[in-house]
Protein backbone atom coordinates (compact mmCIF):
# COMPACT_ATOMS: atom_id res chain seq x y z
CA UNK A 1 -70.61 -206.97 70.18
CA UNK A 2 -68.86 -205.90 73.44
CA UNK A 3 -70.44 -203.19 75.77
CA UNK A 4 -69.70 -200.13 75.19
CA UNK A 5 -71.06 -196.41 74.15
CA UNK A 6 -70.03 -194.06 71.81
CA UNK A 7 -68.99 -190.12 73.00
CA UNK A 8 -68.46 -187.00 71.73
CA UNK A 9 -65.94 -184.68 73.42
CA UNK A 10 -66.28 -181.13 72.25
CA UNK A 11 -63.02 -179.50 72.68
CA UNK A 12 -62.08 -175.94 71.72
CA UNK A 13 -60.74 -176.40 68.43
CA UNK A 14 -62.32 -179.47 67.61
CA UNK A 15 -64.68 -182.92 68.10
CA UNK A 16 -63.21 -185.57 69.53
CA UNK A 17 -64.94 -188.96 69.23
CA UNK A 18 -64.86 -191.91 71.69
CA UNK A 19 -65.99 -195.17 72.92
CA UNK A 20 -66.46 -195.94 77.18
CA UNK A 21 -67.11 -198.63 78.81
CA UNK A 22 -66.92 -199.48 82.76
CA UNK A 23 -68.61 -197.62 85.61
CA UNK A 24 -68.07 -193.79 85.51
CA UNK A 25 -66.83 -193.52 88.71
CA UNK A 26 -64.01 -196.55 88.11
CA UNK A 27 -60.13 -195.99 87.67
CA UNK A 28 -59.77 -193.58 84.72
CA UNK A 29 -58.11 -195.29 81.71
CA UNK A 30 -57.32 -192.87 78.67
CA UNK A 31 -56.56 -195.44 75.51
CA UNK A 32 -54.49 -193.93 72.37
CA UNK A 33 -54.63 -195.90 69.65
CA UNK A 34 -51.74 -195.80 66.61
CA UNK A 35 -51.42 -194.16 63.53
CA UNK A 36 -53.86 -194.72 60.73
CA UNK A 37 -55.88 -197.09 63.52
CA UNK A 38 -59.21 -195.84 65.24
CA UNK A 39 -60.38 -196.46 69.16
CA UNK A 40 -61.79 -199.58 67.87
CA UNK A 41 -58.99 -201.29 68.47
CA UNK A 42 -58.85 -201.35 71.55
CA UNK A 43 -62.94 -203.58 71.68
CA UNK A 44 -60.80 -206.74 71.97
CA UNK A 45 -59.59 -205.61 75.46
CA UNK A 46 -62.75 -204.74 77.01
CA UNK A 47 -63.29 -207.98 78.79
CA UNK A 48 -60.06 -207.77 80.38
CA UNK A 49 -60.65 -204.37 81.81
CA UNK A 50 -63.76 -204.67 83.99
CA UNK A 51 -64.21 -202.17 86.49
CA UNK A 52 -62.22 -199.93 84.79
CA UNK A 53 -63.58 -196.95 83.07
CA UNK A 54 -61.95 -196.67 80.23
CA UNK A 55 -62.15 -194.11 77.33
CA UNK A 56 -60.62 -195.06 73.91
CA UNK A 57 -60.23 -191.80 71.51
CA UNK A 58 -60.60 -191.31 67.92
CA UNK A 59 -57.29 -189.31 67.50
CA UNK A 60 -58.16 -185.73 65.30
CA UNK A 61 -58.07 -187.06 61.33
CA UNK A 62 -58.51 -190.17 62.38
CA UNK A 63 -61.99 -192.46 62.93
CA UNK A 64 -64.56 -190.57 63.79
CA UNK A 65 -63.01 -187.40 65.12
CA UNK A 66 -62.96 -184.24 63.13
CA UNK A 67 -60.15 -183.56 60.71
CA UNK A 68 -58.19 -179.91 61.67
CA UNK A 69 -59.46 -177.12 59.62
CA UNK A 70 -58.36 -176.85 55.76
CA UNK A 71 -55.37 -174.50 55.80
CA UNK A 72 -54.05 -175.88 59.03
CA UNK A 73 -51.11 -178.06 59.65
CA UNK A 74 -50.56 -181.72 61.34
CA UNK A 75 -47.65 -181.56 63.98
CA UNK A 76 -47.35 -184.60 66.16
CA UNK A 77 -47.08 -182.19 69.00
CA UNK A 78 -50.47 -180.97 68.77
CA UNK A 79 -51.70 -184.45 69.78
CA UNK A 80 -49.71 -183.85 73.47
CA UNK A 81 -52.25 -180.76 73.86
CA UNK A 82 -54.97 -182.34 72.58
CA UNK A 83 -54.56 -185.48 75.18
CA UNK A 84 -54.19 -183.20 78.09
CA UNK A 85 -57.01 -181.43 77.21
CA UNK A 86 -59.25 -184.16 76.70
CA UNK A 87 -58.11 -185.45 79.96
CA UNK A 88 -59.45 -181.88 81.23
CA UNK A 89 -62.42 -182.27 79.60
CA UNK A 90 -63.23 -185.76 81.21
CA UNK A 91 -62.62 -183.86 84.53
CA UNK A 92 -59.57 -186.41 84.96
CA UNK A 93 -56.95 -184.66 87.21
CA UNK A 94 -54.93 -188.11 87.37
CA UNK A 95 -55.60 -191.09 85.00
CA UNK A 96 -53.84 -194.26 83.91
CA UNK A 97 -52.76 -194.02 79.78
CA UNK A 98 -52.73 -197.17 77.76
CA UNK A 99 -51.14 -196.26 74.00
CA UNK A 100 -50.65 -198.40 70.87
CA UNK A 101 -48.03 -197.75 68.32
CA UNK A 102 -48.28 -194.28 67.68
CA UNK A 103 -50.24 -193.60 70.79
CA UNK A 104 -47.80 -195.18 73.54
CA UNK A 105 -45.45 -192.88 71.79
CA UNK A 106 -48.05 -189.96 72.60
CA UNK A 107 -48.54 -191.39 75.65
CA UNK A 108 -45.02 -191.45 76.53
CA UNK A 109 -44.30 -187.88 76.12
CA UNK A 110 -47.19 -186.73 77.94
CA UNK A 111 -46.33 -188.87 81.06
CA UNK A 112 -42.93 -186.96 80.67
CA UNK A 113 -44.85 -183.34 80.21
CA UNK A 114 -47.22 -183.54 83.08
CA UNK A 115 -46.09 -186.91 85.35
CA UNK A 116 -47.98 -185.38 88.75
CA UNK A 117 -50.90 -186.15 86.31
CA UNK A 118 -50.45 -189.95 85.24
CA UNK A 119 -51.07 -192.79 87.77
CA UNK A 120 -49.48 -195.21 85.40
CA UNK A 121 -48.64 -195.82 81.86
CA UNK A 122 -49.09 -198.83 79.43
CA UNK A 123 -47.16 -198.85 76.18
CA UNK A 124 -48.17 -201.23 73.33
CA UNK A 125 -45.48 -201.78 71.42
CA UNK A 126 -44.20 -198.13 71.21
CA UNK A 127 -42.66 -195.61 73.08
CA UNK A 128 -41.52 -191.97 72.34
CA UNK A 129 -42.18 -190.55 68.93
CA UNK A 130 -40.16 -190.59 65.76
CA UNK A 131 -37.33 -188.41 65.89
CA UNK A 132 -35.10 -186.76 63.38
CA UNK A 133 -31.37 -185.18 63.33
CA UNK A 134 -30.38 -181.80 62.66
CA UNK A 135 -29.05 -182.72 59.83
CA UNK A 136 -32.10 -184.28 57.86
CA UNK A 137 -34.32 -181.61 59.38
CA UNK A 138 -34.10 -179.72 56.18
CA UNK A 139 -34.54 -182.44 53.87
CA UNK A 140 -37.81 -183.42 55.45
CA UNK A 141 -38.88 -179.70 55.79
CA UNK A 142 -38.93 -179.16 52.04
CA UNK A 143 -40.80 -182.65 51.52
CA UNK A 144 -43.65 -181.61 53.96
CA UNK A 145 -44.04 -178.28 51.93
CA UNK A 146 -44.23 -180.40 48.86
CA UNK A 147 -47.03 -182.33 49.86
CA UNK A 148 -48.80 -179.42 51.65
CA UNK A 149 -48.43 -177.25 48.68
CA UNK A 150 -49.58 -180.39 46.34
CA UNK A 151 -47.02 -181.20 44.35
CA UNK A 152 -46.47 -184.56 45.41
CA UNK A 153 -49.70 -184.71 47.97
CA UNK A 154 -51.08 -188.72 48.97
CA UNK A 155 -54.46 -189.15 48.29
CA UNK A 156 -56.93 -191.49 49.79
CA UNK A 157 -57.71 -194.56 47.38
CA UNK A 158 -61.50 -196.06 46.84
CA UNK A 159 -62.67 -199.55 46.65
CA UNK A 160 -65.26 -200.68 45.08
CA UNK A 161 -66.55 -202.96 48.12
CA UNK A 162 -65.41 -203.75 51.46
CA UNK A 163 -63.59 -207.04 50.57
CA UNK A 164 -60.91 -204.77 48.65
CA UNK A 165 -60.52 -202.57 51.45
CA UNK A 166 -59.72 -205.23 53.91
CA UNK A 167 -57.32 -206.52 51.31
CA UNK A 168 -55.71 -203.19 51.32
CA UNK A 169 -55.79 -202.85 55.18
CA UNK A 170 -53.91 -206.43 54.84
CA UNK A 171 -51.26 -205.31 53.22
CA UNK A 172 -50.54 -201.96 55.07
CA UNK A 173 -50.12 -204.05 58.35
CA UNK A 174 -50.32 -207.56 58.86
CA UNK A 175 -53.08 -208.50 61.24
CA UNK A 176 -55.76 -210.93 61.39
CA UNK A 177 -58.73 -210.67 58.96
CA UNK A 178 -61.29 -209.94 62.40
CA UNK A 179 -58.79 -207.25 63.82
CA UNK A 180 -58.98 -205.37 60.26
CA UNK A 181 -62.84 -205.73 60.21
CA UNK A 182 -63.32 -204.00 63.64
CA UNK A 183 -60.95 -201.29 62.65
CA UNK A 184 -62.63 -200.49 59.04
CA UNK A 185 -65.97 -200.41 60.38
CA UNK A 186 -65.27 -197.31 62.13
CA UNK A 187 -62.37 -196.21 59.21
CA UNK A 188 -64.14 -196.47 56.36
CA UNK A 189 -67.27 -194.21 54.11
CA UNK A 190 -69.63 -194.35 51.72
CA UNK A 191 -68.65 -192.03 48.38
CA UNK A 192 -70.00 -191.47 45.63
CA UNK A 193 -66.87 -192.30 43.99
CA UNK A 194 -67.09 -195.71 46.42
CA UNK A 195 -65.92 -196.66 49.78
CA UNK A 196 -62.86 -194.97 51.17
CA UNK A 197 -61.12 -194.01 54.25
CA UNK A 198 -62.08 -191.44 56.90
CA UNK A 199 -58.45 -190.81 57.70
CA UNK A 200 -57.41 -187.10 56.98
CA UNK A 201 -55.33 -187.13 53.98
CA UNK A 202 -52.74 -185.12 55.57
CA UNK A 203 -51.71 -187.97 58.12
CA UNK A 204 -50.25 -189.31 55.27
CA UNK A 205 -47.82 -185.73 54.59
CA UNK A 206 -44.41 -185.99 55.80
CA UNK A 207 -44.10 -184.40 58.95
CA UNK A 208 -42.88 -180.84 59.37
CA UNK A 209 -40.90 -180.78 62.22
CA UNK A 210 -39.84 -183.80 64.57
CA UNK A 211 -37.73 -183.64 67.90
CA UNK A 212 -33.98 -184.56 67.94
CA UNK A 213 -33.56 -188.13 70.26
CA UNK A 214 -32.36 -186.14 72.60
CA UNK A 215 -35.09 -183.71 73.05
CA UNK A 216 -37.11 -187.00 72.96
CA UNK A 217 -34.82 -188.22 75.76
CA UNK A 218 -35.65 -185.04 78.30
CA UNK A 219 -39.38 -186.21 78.15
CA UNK A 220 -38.72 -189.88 79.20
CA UNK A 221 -36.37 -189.13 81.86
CA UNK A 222 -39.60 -187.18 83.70
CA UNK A 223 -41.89 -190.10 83.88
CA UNK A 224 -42.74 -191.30 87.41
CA UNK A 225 -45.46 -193.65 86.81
CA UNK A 226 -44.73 -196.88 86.66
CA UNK A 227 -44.44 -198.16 83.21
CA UNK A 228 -45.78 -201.47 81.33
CA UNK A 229 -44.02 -201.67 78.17
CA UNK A 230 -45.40 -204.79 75.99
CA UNK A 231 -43.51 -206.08 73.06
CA UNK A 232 -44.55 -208.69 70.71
CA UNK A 233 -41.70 -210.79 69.50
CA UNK A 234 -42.52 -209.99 65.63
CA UNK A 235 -43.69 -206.45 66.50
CA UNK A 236 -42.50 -203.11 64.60
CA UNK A 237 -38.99 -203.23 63.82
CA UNK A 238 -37.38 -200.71 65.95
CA UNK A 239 -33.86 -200.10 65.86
CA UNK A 240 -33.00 -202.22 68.68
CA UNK A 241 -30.06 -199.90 70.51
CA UNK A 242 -32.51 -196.77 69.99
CA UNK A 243 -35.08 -199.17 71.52
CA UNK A 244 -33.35 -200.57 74.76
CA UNK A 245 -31.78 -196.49 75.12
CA UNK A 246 -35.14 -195.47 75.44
CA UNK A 247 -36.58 -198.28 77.77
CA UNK A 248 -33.34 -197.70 80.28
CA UNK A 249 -33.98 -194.03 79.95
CA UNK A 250 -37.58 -194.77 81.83
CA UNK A 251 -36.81 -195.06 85.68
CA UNK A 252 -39.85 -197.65 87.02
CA UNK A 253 -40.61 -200.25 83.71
CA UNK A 254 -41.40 -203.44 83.13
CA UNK A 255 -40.92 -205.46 80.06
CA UNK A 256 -43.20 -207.97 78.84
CA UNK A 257 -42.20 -209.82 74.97
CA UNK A 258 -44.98 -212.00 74.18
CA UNK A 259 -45.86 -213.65 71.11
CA UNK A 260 -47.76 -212.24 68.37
CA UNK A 261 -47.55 -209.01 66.01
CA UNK A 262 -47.81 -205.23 65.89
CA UNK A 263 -51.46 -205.79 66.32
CA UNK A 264 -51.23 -208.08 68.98
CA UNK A 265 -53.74 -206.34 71.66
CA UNK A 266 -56.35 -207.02 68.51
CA UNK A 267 -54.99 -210.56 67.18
CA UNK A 268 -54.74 -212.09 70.95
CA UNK A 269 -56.41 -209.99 73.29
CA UNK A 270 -56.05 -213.39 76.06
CA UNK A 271 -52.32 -212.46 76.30
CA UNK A 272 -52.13 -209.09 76.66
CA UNK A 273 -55.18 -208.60 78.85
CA UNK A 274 -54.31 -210.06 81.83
CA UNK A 275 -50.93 -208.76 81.86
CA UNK A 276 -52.75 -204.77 81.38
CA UNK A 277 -55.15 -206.19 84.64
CA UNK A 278 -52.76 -207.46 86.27
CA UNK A 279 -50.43 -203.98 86.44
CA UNK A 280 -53.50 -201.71 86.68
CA UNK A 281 -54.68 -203.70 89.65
CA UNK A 282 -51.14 -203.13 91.74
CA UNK A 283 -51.16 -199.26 90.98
């Protein structure tokens, strides 16, 4: 197992919990992992970032971090808060961001909300959030109030061991069988009903409220750092002119396509590795 410890980060609305590695004193390196996922998936990279210090977060509802109070909502732009504030709590005034998925679109926007504040940014596969139009804005407001108000809520399944949860993981997203077993070891608990999922239920809602592209746009056009973008060739299939838009929009990027899929940080940490090294070490 690689070296690392486990943290709790007691913010003022919630626990956040975390892995570290590196020395304490090394370039900061906040890690975001992507939705549904958990900071272990970001284990396979440790090698590659020695001499770093690097935190990897359990995002709220997710892992090991605490859900948001019963009664409260999920908004995607809570989690721009809650990054800045962990990066307040970690007494980080300026710190390198490395995001997966869901969290190099967090990552994204928060380079773009306080760039005097990010050295540099890595973006797995991802960047900028989902976005909606004005004119489906309605449509998915009255689906979110269905779920929140249970008449259609998701719930969490349970298997009856942990071979049928990794088939399940297997089917949500392809990855390789190892990759799933380091994420449901810190994703999954004991019931009495049987195993299931530590995920919040409500990540699974529609969301409430999403920014236009455009609004989306105003963020990316702030970021200063300079920007690793990473893109497996059989990665998430963005819409590719909403894809390059946003990648052009970013003033100092660089693109890497490598083999491999949306997981590919997990599957074949030995490619993308020494490309994250390799950029961190020239900031």
């Amino acid at each position: 197992m690689a070296n690392f410890s486990e943290l709790i980060l007691t913010l003022p609305h919630t626990s956040i919990a975390a892995i570290a590695w590196g020395p304490k004193h090394g370039q900061p390196i906040l890690a975001v992992h992507g939705w549904l996922d958990n900071a272990a998936s970001f284990i396979p990279l440790i090698p590659y970032l020695q001499g770093y210090r690097v935190v990897a977060i359990d995002l709220p509802g997710h892992g090991l971090s605490a859900h948001i109070p019963a009664g409260h909502y999920l908004h995607l732009v809570d989690y721009i808060v809650d990054i800045i504030r962990i990066l307040d709590h970690l007494n980080w005034d300026r710190a390198t961001l490395l995001g997966h998925s869901l969290g190099a679109g967090i990552s994204s926007v928060v380079a773009g909300t306080v760039p005097e504040r990010i050295v540099s940014l890595a973006l797995l596969d991802g960047i900028g959030t989902i976005t909606a139009t004005p004119a489906t804005s309605a449509d998915m407001m009255r689906t979110a109030v269905e779920h929140y108000t249970n008449k259609h809520a998701k719930k969490l399944p349970y298997y009856a061991n942990m071979e049928d949860a990794i088939i399940a993981r297997s089917l949500a997203s392809s990855m390789q069988r190892k990759s799933i077993e380091l994420l449901i070891s810190r994703g999954l608990k004991n019931t009495e009903h049987g195993l299931t999922w530590r995920t919040d239920p409500r990540l699974l809602f529609s969301p409430l409220v999403l920014p236009t592209e455009e609004q989306l746009e105003s963020f990316l056009q702030r970021i200063s750092a300079a920007t690793c973008f990473i893109r497996p060739e059989t990665g998430w299939p963005y819409d590719e002119e909403m894809l390059n838009n946003r990648l052009n929009i970013v003033k100092n990027i660089k693109l890497h396509s490598i083999p491999g899929r949306h997981h590919v940080h997990m599957d074949s940490p030995e490619l993308v590795g020494p490309i994250l090294y390799g950029f961190f070490a020239n900031q």
